[in-house]
Protein backbone atom coordinates (compact mmCIF):
# COMPACT_ATOMS: atom_id res chain seq x y z
CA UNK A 1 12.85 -30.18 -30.77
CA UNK A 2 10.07 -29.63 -28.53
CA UNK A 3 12.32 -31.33 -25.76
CA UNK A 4 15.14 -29.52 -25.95
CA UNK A 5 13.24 -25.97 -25.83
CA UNK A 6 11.26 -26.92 -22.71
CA UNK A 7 14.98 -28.11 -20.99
CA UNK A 8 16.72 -24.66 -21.85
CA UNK A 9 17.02 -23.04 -18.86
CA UNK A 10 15.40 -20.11 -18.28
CA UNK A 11 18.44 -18.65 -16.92
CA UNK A 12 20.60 -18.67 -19.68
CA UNK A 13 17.71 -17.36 -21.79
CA UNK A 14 18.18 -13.69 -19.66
CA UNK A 15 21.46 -14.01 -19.85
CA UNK A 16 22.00 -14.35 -23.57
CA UNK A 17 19.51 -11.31 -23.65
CA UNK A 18 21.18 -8.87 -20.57
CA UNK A 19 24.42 -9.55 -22.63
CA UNK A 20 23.13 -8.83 -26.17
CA UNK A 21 21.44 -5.26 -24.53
CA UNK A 22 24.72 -4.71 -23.09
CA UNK A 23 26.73 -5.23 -25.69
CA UNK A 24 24.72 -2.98 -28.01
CA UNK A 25 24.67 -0.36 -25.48
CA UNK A 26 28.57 -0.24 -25.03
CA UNK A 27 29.02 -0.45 -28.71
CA UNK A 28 26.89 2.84 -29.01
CA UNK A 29 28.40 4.33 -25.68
CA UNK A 30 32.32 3.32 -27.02
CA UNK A 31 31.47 5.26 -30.26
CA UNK A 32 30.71 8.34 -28.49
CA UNK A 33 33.63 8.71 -26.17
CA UNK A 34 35.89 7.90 -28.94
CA UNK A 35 34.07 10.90 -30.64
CA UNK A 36 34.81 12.72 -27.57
CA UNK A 37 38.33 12.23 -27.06
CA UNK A 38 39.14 12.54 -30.10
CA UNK A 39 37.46 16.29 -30.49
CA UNK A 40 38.71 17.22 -27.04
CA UNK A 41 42.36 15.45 -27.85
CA UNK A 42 42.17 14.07 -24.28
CA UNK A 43 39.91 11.44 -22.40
CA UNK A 44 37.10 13.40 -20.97
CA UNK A 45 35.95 11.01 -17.97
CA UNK A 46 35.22 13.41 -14.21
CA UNK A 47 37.94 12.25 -11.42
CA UNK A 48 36.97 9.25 -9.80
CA UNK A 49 36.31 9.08 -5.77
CA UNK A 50 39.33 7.62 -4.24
CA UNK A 51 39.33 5.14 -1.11
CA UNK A 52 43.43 5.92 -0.29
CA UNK A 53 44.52 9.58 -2.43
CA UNK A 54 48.16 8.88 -0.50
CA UNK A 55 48.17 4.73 -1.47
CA UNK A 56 47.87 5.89 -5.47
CA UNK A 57 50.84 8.89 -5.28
CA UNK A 58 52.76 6.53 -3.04
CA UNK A 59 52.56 4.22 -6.17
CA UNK A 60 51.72 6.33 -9.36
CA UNK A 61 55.34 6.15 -10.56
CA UNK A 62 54.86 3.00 -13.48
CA UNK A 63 58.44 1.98 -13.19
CA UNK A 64 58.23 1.82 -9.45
CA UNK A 65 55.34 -0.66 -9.50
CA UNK A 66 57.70 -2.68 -12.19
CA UNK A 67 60.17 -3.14 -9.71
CA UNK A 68 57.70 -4.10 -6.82
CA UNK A 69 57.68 -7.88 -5.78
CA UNK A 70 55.17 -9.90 -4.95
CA UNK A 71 54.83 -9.59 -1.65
CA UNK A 72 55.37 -6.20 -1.72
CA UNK A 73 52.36 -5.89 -4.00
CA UNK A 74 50.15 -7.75 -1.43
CA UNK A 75 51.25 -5.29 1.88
CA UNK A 76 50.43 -2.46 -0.62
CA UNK A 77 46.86 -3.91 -1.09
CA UNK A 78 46.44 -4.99 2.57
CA UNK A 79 47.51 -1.48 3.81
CA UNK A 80 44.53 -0.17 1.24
CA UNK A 81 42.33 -2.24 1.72
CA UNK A 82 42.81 -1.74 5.52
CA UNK A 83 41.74 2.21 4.44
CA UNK A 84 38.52 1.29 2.61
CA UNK A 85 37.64 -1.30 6.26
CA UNK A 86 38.35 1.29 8.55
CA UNK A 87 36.74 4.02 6.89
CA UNK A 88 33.94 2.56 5.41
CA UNK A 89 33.12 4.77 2.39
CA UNK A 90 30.12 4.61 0.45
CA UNK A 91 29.27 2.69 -2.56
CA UNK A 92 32.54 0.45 -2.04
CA UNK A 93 33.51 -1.27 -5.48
CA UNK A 94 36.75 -3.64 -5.95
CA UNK A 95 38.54 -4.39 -8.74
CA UNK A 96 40.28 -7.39 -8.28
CA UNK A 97 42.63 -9.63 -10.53
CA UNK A 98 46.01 -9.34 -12.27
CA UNK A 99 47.79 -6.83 -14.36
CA UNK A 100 45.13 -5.77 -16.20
CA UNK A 101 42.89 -4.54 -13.40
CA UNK A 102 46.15 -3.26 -11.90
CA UNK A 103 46.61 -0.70 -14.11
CA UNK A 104 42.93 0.63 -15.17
CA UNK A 105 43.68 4.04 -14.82
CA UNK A 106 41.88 5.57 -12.15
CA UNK A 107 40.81 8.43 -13.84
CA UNK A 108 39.14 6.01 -16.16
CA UNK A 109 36.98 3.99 -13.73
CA UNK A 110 33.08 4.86 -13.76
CA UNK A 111 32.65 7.86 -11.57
CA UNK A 112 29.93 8.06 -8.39
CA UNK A 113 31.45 4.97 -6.55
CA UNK A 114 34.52 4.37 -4.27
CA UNK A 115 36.94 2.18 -6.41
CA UNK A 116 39.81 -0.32 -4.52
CA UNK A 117 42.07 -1.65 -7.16
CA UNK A 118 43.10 -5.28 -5.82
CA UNK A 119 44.92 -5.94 -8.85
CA UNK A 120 48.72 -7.69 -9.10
CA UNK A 121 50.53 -8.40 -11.63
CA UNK A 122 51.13 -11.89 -13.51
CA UNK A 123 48.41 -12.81 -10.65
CA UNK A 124 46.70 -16.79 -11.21
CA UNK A 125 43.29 -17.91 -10.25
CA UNK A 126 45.52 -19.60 -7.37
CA UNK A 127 47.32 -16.91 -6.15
CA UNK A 128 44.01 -14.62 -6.25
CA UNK A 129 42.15 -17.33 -4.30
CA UNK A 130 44.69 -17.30 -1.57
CA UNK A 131 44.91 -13.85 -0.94
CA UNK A 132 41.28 -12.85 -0.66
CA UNK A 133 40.71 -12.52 2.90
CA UNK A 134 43.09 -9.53 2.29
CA UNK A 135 39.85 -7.04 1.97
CA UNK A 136 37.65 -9.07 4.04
CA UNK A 137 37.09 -6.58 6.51
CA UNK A 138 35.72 -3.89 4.31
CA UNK A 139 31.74 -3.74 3.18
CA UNK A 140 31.69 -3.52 -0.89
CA UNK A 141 28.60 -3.42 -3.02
CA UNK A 142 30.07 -4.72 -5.69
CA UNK A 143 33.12 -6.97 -6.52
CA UNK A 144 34.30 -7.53 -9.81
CA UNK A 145 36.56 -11.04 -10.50
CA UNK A 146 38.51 -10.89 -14.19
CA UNK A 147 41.52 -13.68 -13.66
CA UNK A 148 42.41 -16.36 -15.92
CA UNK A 149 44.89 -15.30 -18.69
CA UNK A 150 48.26 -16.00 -16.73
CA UNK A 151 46.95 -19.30 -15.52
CA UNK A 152 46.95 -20.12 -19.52
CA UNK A 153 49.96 -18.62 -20.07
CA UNK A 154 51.71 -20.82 -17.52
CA UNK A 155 50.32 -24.17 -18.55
CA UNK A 156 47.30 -24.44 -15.94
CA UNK A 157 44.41 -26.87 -17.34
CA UNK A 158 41.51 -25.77 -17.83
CA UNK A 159 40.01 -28.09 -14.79
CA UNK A 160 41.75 -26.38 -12.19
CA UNK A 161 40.96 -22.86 -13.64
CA UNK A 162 37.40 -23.35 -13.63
CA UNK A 163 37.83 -25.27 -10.20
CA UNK A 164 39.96 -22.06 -8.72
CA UNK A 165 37.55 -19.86 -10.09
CA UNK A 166 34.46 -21.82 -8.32
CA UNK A 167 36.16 -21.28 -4.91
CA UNK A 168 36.79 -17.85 -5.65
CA UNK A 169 33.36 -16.96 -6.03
CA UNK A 170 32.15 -19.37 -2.95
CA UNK A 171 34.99 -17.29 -1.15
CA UNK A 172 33.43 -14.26 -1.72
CA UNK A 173 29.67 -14.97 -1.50
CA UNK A 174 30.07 -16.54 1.81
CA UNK A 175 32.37 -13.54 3.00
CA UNK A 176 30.64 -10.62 1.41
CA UNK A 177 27.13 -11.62 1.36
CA UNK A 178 25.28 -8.75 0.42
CA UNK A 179 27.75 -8.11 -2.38
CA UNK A 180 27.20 -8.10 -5.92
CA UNK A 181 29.71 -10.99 -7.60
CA UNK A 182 30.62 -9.93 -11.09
CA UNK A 183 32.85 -12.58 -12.51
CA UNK A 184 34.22 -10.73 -15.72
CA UNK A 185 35.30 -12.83 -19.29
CA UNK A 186 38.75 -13.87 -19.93
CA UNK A 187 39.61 -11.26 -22.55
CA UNK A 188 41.37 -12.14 -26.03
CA UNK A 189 44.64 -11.41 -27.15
CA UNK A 190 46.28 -10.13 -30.30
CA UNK A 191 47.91 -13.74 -31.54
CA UNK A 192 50.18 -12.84 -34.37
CA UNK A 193 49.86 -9.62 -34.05
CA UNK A 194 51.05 -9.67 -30.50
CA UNK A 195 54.77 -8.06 -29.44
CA UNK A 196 54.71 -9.09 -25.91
CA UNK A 197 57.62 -10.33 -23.96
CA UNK A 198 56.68 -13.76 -23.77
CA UNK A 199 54.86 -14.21 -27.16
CA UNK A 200 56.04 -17.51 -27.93
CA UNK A 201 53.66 -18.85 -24.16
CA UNK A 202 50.78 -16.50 -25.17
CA UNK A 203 50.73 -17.97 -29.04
CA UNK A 204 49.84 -21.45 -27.48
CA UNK A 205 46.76 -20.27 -25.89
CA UNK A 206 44.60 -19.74 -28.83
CA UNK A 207 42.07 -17.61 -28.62
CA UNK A 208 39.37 -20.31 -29.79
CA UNK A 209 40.23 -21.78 -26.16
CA UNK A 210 39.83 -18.61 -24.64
CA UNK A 211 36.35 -18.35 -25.23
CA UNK A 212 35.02 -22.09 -24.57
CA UNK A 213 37.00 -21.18 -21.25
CA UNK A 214 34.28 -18.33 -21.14
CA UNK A 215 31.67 -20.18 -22.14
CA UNK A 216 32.36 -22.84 -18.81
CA UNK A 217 32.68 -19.72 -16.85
CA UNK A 218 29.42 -17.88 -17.45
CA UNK A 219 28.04 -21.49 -16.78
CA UNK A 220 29.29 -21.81 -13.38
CA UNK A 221 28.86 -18.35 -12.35
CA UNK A 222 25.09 -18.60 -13.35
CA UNK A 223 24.90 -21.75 -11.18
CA UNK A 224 26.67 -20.17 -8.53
CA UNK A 225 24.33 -17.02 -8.77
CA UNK A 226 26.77 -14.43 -9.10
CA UNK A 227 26.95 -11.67 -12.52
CA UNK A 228 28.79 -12.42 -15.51
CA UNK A 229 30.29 -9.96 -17.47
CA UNK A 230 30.65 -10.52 -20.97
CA UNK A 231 33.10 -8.38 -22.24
CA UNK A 232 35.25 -10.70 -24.31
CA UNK A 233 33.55 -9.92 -27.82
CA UNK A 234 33.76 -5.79 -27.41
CA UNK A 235 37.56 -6.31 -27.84
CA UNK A 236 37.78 -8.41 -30.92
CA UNK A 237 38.70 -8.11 -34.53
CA UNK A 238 37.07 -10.36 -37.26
CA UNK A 239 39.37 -12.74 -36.76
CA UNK A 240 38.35 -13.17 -33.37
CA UNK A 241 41.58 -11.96 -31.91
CA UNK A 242 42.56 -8.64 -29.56
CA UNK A 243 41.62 -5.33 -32.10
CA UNK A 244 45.30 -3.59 -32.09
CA UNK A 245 43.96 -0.52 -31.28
CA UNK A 246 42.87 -1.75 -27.86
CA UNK A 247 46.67 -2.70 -26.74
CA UNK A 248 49.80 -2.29 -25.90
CA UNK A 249 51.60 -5.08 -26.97
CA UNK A 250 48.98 -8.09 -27.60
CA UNK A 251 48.29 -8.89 -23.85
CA UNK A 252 47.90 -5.28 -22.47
CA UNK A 253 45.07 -2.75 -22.63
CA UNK A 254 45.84 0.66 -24.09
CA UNK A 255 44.12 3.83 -23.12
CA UNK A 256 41.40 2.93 -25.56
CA UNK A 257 40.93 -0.58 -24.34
CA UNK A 258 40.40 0.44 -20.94
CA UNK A 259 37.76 2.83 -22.38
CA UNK A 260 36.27 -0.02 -24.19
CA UNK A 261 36.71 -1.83 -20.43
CA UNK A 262 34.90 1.41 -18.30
CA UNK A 263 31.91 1.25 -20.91
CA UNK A 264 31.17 -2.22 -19.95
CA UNK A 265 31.59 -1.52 -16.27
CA UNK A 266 29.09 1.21 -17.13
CA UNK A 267 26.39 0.41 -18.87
CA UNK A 268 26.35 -2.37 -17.07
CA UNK A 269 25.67 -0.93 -13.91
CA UNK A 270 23.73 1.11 -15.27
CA UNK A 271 21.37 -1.86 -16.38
CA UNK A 272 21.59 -3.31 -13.28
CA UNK A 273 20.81 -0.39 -10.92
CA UNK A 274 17.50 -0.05 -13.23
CA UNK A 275 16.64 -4.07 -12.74
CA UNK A 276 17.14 -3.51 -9.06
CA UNK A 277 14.98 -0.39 -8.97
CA UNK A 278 11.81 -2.54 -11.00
CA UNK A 279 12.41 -5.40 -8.73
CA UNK A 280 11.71 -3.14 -5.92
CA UNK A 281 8.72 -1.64 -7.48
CA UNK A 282 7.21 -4.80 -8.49
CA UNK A 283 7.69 -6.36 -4.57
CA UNK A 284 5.93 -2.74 -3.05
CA UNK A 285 3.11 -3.74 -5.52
CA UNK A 286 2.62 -7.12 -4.29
């Protein structure tokens, strides 16, 4: 016994506690916005600050962006992200991954930062991986990675998820150095409950899988020194599956999931912007 304690990292020790604070702090914080949309009948989140105003109306119609290709969706993100590079706009965060950071609403992002949605949809850990150097011109704080769920979907092991997902992150630190890497859970989906489109591909990835997947993740992303982002247990039933209320269709976040989503984004910045602010005070004492 005495062994084992003295081998456990002291790492994962503050992780396992930043992700229990956080989770009981979006837990409390989800309650009352779901109070407050529900009394107000409407979400009740201040207009985000956006990098390209003309980028999102040249692309707010949803069955437009349905009938977009792929490499129409990447000239769309080069031409922003070419916007947030040349411009240079304060407190720069990206969103970058597939379908579900593609359509966070913008009006649901956390407010008091400059947000550049790099999201596709159906995008793999591959495809992400080779179109990073897309925004590698502009300066972001932050940078936060969820991918994962399509590369199940379509068959990919395991191996060469994690393996994608480690040159991802080595992408990004050596590219945006002073940037905060958030690497975000794989989230859960619905399982029998789910009505999606291709059901019968998203039923063989069980959600037991799912979160050992995770578990490898926030391994390698505390070795590589970048964030993790827990968020996969905020969105489950008791069964361990994707709450209904928080989709669509099984797969897809609905209007409350992505509030579930912005809470995490929150409170964890939130956390982190007061770590950063006692590391600083504790290195002005010394």
């Amino acid at each position: 016994m005495s062994t084992s304690f003295k081998t456990f990292p002291i790492w994962a020790f503050f992780s396992l506690l930043t992700n229990g604070i956080l989770m009981l702090a979006v837990i409390l914080l989800i309650w009352q916005q779901q109070r407050l949309a529900a009394f107000f009948g409407r979400i009740t989140s201040p207009e985000p600050i956006n990098v390209n105003n003309s980028a999102q109306i040249a692309t707010s119609d949803l069955g437009r962006r349905h009938q977009l290709t792929y490499q129409q969706w990447v000239d769309i993100l080069k031409q922003e992200a070419k916007v947030a590079a040349d411009q240079h706009p304060p407190h720069l965060t990206i969103l970058v991954g597939d379908s579900l950071s593609l359509w966070f609403p913008p009006e649901l992002l956390p407010e008091g930062k400059n947000w550049l949605n790099q999201g596709i949809s159906g995008e793999t850990s591959n495809g992400l991986l080779k179109r990073l150097k897309i925004f590698d011109r502009t300066q972001p704080e932050v940078i936060f990675v969820m991918i994962g769920i399509n590369d199940l979907i379509r068959g990919v092991s395991d191996g060469v998820i994690l393996d994608n997902q480690q040159q991802i992150i080595s992408y990004l630190q050596k590219t945006h150095p002073t940037a905060q890497i958030v690497v975000q859970s794989i989230l859960p989906h619905a399982a029998e409950a789910a009505t999606w489109k291709g059901r019968d591909k998203l039923l063989a990835v069980t959600n037991s899988r799912i979160r050992e997947l995770n578990q490898q993740l926030q391994s390698i992303s505390t070795k590589k020194g970048v964030k993790y982002l827990d968020l996969y247990p905020l969105f489950t039933n008791k069964q361990g599956n994707l709450r209904r209320e928080f989709t669509t269709d099984g797969l897809h976040l609905s209007p409350e999931g992505y509030i579930v989503w912005r809470s995490g984004l929150q409170i964890y910045s939130e956390i982190e912007l007061k770590s950063q602010h006692q590391e600083r005070g504790e290195g002005k004492k010394g």
